[in-house]
Structures are given as C-alpha cells and as structure tokens.
C-alpha atoms as a PDB file:
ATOM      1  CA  UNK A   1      10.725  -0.561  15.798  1.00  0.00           C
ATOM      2  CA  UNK A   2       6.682  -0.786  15.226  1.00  0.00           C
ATOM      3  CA  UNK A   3       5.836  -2.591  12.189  1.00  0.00           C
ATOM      4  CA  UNK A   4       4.287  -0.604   9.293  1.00  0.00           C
ATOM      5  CA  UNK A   5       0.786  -0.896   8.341  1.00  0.00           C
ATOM      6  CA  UNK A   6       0.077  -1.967   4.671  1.00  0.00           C
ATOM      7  CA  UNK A   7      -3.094  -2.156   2.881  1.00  0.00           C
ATOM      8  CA  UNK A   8      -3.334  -4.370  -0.374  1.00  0.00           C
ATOM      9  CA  UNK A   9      -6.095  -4.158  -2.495  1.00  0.00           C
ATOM     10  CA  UNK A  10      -7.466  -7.052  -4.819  1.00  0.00           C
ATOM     11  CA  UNK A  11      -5.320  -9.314  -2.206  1.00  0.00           C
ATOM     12  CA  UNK A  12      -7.441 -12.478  -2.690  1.00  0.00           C
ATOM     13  CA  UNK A  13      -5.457 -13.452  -5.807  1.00  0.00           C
ATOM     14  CA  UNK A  14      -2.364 -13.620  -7.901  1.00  0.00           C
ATOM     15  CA  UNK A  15      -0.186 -10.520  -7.421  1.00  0.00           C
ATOM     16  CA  UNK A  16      -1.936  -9.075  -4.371  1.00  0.00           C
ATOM     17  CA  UNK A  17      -2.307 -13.071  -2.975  1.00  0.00           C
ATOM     18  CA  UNK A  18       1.571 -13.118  -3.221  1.00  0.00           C
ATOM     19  CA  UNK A  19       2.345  -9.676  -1.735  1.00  0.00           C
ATOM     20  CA  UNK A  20       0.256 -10.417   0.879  1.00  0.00           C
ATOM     21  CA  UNK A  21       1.904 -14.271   1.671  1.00  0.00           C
ATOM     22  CA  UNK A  22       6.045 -12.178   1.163  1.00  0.00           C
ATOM     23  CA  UNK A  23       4.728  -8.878   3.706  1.00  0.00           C
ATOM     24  CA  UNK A  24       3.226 -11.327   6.364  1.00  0.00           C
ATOM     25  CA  UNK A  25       6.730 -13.222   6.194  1.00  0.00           C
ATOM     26  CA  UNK A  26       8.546  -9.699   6.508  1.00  0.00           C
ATOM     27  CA  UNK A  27       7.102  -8.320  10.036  1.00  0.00           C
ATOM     28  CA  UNK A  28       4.637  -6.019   8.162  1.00  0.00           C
ATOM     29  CA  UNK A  29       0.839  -5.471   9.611  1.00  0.00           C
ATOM     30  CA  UNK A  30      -1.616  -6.120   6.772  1.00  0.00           C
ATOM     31  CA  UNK A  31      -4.871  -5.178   6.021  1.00  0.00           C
ATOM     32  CA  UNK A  32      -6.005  -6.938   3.204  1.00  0.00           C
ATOM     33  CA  UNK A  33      -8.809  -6.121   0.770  1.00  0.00           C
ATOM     34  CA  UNK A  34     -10.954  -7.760  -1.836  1.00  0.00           C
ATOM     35  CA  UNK A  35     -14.785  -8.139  -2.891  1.00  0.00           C
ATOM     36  CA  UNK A  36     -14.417 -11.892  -1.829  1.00  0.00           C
ATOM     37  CA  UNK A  37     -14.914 -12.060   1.887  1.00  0.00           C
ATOM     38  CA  UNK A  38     -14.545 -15.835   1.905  1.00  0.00           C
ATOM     39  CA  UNK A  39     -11.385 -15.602   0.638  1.00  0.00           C
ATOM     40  CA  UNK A  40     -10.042 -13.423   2.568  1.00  0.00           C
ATOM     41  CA  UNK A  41     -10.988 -15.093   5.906  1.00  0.00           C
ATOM     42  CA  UNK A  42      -8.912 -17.832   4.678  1.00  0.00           C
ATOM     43  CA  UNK A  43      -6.262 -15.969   3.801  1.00  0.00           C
ATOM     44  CA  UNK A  44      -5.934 -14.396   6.963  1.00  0.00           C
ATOM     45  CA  UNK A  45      -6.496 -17.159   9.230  1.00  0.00           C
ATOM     46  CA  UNK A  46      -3.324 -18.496   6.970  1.00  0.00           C
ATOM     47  CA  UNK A  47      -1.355 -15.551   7.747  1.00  0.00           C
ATOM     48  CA  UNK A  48      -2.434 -14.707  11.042  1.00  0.00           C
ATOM     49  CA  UNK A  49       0.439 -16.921  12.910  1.00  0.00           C
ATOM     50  CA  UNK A  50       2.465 -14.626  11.554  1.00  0.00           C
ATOM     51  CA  UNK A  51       1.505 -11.018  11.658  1.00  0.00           C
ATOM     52  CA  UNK A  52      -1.413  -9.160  12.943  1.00  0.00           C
ATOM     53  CA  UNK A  53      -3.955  -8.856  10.342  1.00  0.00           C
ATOM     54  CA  UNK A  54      -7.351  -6.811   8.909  1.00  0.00           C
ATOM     55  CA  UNK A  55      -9.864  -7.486   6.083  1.00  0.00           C
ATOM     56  CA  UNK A  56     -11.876  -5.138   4.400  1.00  0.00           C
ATOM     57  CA  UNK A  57     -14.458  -6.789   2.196  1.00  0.00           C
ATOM     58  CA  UNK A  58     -15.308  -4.018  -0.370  1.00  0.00           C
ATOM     59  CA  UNK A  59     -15.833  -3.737  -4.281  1.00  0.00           C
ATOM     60  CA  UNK A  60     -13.084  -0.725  -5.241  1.00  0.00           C
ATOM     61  CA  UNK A  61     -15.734   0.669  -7.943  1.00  0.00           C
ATOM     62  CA  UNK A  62     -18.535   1.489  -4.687  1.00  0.00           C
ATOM     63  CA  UNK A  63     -17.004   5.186  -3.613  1.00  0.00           C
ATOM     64  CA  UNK A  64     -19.643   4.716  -0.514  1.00  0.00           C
ATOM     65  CA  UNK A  65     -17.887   0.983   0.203  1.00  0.00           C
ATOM     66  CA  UNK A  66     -14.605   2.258   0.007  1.00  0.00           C
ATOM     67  CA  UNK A  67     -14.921   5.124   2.397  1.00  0.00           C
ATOM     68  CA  UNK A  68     -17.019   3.263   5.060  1.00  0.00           C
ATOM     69  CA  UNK A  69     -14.669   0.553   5.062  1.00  0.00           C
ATOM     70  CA  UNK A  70     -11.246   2.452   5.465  1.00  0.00           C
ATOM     71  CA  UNK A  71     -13.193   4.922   8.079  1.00  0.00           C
ATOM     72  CA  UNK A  72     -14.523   1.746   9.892  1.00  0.00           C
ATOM     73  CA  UNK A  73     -11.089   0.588  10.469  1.00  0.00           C
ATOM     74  CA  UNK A  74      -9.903   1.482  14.278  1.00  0.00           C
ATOM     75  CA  UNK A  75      -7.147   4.003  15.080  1.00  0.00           C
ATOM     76  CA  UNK A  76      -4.681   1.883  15.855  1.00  0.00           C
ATOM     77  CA  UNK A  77      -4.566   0.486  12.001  1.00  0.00           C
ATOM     78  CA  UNK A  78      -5.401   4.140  10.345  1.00  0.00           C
ATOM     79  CA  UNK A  79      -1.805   5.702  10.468  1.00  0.00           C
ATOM     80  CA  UNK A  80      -1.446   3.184   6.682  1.00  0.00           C
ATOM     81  CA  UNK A  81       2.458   3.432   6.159  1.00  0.00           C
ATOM     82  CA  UNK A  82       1.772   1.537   2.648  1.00  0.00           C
ATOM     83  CA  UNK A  83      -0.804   1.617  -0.007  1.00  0.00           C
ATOM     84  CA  UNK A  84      -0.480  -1.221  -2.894  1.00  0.00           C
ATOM     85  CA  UNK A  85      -3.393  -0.231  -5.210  1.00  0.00           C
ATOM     86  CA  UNK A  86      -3.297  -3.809  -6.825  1.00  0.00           C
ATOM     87  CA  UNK A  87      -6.771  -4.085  -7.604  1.00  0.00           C
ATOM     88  CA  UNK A  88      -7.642  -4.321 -11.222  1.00  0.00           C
ATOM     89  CA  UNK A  89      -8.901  -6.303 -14.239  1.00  0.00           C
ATOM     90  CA  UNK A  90      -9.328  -6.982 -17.953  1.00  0.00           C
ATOM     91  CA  UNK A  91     -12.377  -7.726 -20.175  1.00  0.00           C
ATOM     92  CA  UNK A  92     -12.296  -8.977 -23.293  1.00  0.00           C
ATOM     93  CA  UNK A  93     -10.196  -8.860 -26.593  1.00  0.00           C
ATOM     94  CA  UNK A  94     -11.602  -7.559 -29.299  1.00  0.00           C
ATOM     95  CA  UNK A  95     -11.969  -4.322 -31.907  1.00  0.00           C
ATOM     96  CA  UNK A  96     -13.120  -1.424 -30.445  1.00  0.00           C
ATOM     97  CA  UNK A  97     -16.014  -1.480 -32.304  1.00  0.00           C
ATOM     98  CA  UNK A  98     -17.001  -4.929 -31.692  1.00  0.00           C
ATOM     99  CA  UNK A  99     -16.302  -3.894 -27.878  1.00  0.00           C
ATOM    100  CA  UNK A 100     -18.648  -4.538 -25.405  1.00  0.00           C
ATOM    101  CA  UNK A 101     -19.792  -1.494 -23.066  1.00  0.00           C
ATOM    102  CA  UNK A 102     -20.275  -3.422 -19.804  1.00  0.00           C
ATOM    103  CA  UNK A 103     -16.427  -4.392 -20.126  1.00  0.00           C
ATOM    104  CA  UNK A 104     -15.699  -1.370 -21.133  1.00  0.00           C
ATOM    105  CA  UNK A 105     -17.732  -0.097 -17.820  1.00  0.00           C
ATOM    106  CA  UNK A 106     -15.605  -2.636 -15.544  1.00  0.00           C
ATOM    107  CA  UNK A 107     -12.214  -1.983 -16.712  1.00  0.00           C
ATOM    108  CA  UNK A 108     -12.501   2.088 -16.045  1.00  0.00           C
ATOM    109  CA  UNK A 109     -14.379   1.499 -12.846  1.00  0.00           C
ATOM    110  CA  UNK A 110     -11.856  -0.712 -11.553  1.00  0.00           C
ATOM    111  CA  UNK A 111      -8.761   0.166 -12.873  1.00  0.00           C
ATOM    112  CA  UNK A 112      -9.301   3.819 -12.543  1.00  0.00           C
ATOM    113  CA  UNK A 113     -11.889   4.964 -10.755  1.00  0.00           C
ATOM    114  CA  UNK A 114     -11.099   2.378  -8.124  1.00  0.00           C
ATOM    115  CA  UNK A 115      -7.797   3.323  -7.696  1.00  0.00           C
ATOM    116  CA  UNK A 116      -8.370   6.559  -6.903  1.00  0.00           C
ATOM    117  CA  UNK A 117     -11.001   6.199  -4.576  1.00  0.00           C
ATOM    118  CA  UNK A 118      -9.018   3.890  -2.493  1.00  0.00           C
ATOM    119  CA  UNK A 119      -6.096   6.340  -2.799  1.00  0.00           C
ATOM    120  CA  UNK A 120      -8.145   9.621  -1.674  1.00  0.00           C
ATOM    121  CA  UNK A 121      -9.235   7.798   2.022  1.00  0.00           C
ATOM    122  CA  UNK A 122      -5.612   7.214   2.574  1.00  0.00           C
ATOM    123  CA  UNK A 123      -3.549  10.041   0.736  1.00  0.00           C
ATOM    124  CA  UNK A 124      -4.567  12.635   3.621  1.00  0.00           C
ATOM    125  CA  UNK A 125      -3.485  10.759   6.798  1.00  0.00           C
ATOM    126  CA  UNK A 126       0.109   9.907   4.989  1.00  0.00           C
ATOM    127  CA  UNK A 127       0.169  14.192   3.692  1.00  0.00           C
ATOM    128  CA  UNK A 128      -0.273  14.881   7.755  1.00  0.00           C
ATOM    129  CA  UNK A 129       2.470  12.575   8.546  1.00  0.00           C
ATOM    130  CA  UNK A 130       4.488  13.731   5.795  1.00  0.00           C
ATOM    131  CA  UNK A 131       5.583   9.908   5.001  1.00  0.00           C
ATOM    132  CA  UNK A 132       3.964   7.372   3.117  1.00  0.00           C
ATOM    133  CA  UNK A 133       4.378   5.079   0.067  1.00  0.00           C
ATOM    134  CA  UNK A 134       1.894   4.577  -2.406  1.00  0.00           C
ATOM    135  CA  UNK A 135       2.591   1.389  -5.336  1.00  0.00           C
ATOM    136  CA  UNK A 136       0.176   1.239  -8.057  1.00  0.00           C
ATOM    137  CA  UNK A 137       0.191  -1.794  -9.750  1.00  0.00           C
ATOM    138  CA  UNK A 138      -0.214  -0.887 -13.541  1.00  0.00           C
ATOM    139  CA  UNK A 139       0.719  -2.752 -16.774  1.00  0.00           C
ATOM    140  CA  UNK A 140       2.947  -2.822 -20.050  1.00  0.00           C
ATOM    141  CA  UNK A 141      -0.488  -1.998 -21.516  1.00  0.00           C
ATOM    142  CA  UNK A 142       0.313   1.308 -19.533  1.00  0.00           C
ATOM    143  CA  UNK A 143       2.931   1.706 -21.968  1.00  0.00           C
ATOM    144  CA  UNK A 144       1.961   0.334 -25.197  1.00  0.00           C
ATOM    145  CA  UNK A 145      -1.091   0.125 -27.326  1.00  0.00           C
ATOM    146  CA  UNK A 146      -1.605  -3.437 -28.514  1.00  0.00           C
ATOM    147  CA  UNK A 147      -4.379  -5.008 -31.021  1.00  0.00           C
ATOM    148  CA  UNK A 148      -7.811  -5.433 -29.501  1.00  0.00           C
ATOM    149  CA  UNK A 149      -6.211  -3.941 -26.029  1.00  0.00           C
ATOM    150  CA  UNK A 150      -7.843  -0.434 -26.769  1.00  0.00           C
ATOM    151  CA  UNK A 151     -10.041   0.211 -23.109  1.00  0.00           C
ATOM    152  CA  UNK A 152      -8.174  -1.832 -21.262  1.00  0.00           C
ATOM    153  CA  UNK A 153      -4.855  -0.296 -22.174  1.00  0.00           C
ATOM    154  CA  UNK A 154      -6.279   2.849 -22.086  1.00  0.00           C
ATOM    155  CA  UNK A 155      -7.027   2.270 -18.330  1.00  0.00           C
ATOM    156  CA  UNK A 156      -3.612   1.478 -17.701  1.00  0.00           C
ATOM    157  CA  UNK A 157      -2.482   4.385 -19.269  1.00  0.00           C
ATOM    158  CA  UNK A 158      -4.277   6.064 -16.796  1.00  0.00           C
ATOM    159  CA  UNK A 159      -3.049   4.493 -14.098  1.00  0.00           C
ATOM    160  CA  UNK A 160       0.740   5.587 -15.432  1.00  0.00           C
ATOM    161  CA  UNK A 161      -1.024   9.144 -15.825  1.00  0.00           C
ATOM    162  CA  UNK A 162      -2.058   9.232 -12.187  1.00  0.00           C
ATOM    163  CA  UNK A 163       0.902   7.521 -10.673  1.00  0.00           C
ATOM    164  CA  UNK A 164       3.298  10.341 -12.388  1.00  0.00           C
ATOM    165  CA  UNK A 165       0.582  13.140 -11.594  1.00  0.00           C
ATOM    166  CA  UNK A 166       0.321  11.438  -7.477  1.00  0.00           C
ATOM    167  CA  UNK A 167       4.456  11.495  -7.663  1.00  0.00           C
ATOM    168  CA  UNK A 168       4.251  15.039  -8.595  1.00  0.00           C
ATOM    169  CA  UNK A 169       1.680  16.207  -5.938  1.00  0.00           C
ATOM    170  CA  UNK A 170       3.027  14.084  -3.221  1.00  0.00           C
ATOM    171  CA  UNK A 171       6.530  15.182  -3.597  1.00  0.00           C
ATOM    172  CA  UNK A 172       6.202  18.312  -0.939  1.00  0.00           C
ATOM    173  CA  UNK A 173       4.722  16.086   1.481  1.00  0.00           C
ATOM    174  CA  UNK A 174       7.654  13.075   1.708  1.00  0.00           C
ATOM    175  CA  UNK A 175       5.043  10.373   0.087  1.00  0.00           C
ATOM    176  CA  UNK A 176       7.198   7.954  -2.324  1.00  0.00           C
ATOM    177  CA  UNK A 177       5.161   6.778  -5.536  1.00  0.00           C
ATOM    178  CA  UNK A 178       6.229   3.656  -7.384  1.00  0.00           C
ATOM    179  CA  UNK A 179       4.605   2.450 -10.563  1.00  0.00           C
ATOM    180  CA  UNK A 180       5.403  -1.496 -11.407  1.00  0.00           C
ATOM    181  CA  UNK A 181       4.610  -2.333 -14.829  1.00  0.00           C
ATOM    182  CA  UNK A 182       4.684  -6.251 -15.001  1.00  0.00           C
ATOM    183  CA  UNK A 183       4.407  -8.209 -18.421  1.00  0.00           C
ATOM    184  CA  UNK A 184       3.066 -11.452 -18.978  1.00  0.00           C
ATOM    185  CA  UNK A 185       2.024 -12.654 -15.108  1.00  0.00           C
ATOM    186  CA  UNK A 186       0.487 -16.060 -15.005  1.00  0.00           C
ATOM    187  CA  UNK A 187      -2.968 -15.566 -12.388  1.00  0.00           C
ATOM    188  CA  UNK A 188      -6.387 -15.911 -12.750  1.00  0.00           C
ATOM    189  CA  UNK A 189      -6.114 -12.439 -15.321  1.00  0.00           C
ATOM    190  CA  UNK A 190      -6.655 -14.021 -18.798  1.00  0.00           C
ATOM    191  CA  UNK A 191      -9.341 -16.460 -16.949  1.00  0.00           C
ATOM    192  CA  UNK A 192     -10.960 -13.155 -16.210  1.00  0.00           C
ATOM    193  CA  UNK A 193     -10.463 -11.858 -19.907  1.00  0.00           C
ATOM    194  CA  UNK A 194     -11.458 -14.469 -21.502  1.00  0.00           C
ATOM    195  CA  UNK A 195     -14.494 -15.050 -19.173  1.00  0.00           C
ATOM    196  CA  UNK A 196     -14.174 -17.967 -17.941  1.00  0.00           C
ATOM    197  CA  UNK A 197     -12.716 -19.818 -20.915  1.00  0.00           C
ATOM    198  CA  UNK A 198      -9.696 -21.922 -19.452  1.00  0.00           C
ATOM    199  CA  UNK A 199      -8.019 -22.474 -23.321  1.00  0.00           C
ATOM    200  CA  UNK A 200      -7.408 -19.606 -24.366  1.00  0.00           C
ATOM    201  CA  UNK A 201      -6.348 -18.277 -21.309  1.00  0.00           C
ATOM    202  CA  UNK A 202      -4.158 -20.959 -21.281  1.00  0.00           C
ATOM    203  CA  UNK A 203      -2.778 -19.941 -24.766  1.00  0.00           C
ATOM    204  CA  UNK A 204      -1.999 -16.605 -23.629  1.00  0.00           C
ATOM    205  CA  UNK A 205       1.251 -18.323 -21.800  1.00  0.00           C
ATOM    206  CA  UNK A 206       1.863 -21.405 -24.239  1.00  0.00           C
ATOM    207  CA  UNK A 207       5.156 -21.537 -25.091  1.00  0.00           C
ATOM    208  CA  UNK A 208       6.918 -19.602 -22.415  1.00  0.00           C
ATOM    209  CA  UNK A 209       7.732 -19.382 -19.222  1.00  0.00           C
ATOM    210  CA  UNK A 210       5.918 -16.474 -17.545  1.00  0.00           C
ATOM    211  CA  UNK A 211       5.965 -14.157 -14.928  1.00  0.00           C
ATOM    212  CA  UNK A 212       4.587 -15.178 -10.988  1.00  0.00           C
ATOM    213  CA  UNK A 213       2.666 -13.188  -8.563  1.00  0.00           C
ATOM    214  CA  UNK A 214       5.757 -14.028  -6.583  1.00  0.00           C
ATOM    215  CA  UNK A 215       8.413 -11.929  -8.818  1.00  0.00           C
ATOM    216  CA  UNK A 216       6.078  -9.000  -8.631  1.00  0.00           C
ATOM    217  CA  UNK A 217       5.793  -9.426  -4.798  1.00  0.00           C
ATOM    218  CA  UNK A 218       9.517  -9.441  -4.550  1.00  0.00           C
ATOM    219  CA  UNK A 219       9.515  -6.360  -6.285  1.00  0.00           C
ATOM    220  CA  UNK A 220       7.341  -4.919  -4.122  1.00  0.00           C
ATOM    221  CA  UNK A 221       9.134  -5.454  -0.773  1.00  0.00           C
ATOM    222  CA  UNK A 222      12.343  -4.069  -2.490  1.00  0.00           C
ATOM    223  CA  UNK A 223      10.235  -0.965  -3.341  1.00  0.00           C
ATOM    224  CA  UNK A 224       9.666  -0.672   0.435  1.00  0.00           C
ATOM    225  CA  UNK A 225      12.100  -1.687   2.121  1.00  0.00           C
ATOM    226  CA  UNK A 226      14.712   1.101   0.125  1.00  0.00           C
ATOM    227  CA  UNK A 227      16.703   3.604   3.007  1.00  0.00           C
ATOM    228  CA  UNK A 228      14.344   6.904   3.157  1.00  0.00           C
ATOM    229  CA  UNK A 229      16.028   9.094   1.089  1.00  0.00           C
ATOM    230  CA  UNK A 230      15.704   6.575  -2.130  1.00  0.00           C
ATOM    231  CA  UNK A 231      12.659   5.970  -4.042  1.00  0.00           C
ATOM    232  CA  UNK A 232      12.180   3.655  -7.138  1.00  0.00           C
ATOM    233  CA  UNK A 233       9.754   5.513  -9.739  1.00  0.00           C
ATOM    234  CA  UNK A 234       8.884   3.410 -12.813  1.00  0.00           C
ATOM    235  CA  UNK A 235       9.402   0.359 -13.249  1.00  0.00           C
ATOM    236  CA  UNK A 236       8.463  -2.321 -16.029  1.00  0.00           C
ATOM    237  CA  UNK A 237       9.246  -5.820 -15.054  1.00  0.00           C
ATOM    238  CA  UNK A 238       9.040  -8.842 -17.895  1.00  0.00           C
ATOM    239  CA  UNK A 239       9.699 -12.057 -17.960  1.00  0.00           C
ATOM    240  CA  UNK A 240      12.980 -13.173 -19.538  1.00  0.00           C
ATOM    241  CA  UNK A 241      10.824 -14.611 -22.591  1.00  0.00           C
ATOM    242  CA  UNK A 242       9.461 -10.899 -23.366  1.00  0.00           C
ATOM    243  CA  UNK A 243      10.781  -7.798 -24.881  1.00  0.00           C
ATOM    244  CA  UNK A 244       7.840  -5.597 -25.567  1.00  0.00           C
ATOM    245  CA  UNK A 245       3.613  -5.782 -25.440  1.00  0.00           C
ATOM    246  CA  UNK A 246       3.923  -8.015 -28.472  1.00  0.00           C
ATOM    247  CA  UNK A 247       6.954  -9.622 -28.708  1.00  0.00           C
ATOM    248  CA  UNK A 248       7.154 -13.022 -26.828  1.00  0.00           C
ATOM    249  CA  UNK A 249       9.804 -15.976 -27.291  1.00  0.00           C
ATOM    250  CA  UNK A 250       7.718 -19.026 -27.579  1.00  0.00           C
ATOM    251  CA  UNK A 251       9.105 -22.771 -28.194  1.00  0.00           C
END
C-alpha cells in the first residue's frame, strides 16, 4: 500500500514536534511546516532514516507564502492525504481593555486566518479525489470563555466555527474533519504568552501534572488511522488533573 502524505503545520514544536516524531514512526510521508527553517532541517534530518520527508519554511499569516510554498511542492507530494492545521499561538493575559492590538493582530492572523489559508491550497486536490482528512488543532478556549482569555479564545472559537462549517461542506466530497480540543499541554505555549517570561509560564502547570505533545499526537494517529467509513468529530482531550477551562486539581 503507498504511504499517505501528511502535512503538519507549526511542526517545529510541542504538539506538531510530537505528531511529526509518532507519523515518521508509523510509515507516513511528511511534509513538515514552520516559520523556523533551522529547525526544521534538524528535524528532518532526525526523521529522515525513517520516512521520506519535505519542509516548507513559511509564516501561515503570509497568504502569498502559503500558496507559493504548497504550489512549489512537486507532484509526487501534492495528492496531501492529511492536513493537521496545528499552527497557532497565544498572546498575552489580560482585560480586554488593557489588551494589546499587536497580540490581538497575531492571535487572529495565526489562529484563523492562517488556518484557512493553509486549508484553501489543499481542500481542492482532496474535493477531486473525493478523500481526505483535515485535523484542526483548536483549544478548550474553543469552548469556554475564561478571564483575560477574550481574543485568544475568541480565535479558537473560530477555529471550532470553521472546523464544524469545513465538516459540513466537505461532507459530499468524502473529506473527514476532526477537531481536537486539548487542555492544559505543557510546550513552549505559555513561554509564548507570557513573552518570554519562564515563571509564570511555569506557574501555569504548578501543581499538576499536565498534558504532552505526545498524548495529543497519539490522538492524532487514532484520528487517522480509523477504517473509512468512521470518522471522529469533536473531541476535547484534558489531562486527568482538569475538568473544565478553569478548574484544575493542584497539590
């Protein structure tokens, strides 16, 4: 059987790093996406033993970078049987009206914006196959309002919004959509939030045992590797220390 082609984006870290590391393990081809190149190139000559891999070095929020790199990528790797839109981000924590535009900027272009500009180069080729699988990695900010999370869970909303709407419009073509909703997931996120401030991103997780890029990844390849006729829609995953946005066990 050929191997499927999936494409990862934000794959140079945490969830997308992990996905990336379980795939290559699992016989899939991987192209593999992110704004740094550097990392990248080492994380395909990592993964190279094992499966035949791509990089695309793009930021998500260019439109123009997005569809020159997916239309530079030859025809043998354009039939993409997978698309993990894993790309996103957070900045900041704080009042909406203390919030800072810029942030506000990122977190739309990114999370939204991004996601669907990845997804429109890849969509059509998967509608003339009629097959295809399309994960967007969202958030339990997707699915509840928390304090000082206004924009950023806001974007995730949107990315439930669009997930539901793509699972909708796909459906008469054969193209599964999954949306995976993780919790508290220890990467370089809250580093990101909190701009660089390694304390309180480390506070975000003190206490408890959270969530790995791994657990999400694991997810992920049981998304894909379900018989044809079954597809897994929604799909909130916690760790076992968290019940809601807000509610965390700590010791």
């Amino acid at each position: 059987m050929e191997k499927k082609i999936v494409l990862i984006t934000g794959a140079t870290s945490g969830i997308g790093e992990a996905t990336a590391v379980l795939l290559a393990q699992n016989n899939y081809r991987l192209i593999l996406c992110g704004r740094r190149k550097d990392r990248l190139d080492k994380l395909a000559a990592k993964l190279s033993a094992q499966t035949e891999i791509k990089t695309l070095s793009f930021d998500v929020r260019e439109q123009q970078q997005v569809i020159s790199s997916i239309a530079s990528l030859p025809p043998e790797w354009k039939n993409i049987d997978v698309l993990i839109n894993n790309a996103g981000n957070a900045h900041g924590l704080s009042p909406i009206q203390d919030g800072n535009t810029a942030d506000w900027d990122a977190m739309i272009d990114i999370n939204v914006k991004g996601l669907l500009y990845v997804s429109k180069e890849i969509m059509p080729a998967m509608i003339q196959r009629k097959s295809g699988h399309i994960i967007n990695i969202g958030s339990i900010a997707g699915k509840e309002v928390y304090a000082n999370g206004n924009v950023y869970c806001a974007s995730k909303f949107a990315v439930d919004a669009i997930t539901q709407g793509m699972r909708i419009d796909l459906n008469p073509h054969g193209i599964k959509v999954t949306g995976i909703h993780p919790g508290l997931v220890e990467t370089e996120f809250s580093l990101v939030r909190f701009k660089g401030d390694a304390d309180r991103a480390n506070n975000v997780y003190k206490g408890m045992v959270p969530l790995k890029g791994e657990d999400v990844a694991d997810l992920i390849l049981f998304s894909i590797t379900r018989p044809a006729h079954v597809a897994l829609g929604d799909i909130t995953i916690f760790p076992t220390a968290q019940a809601s946005a807000t509610t965390v066990k700590r010791t």
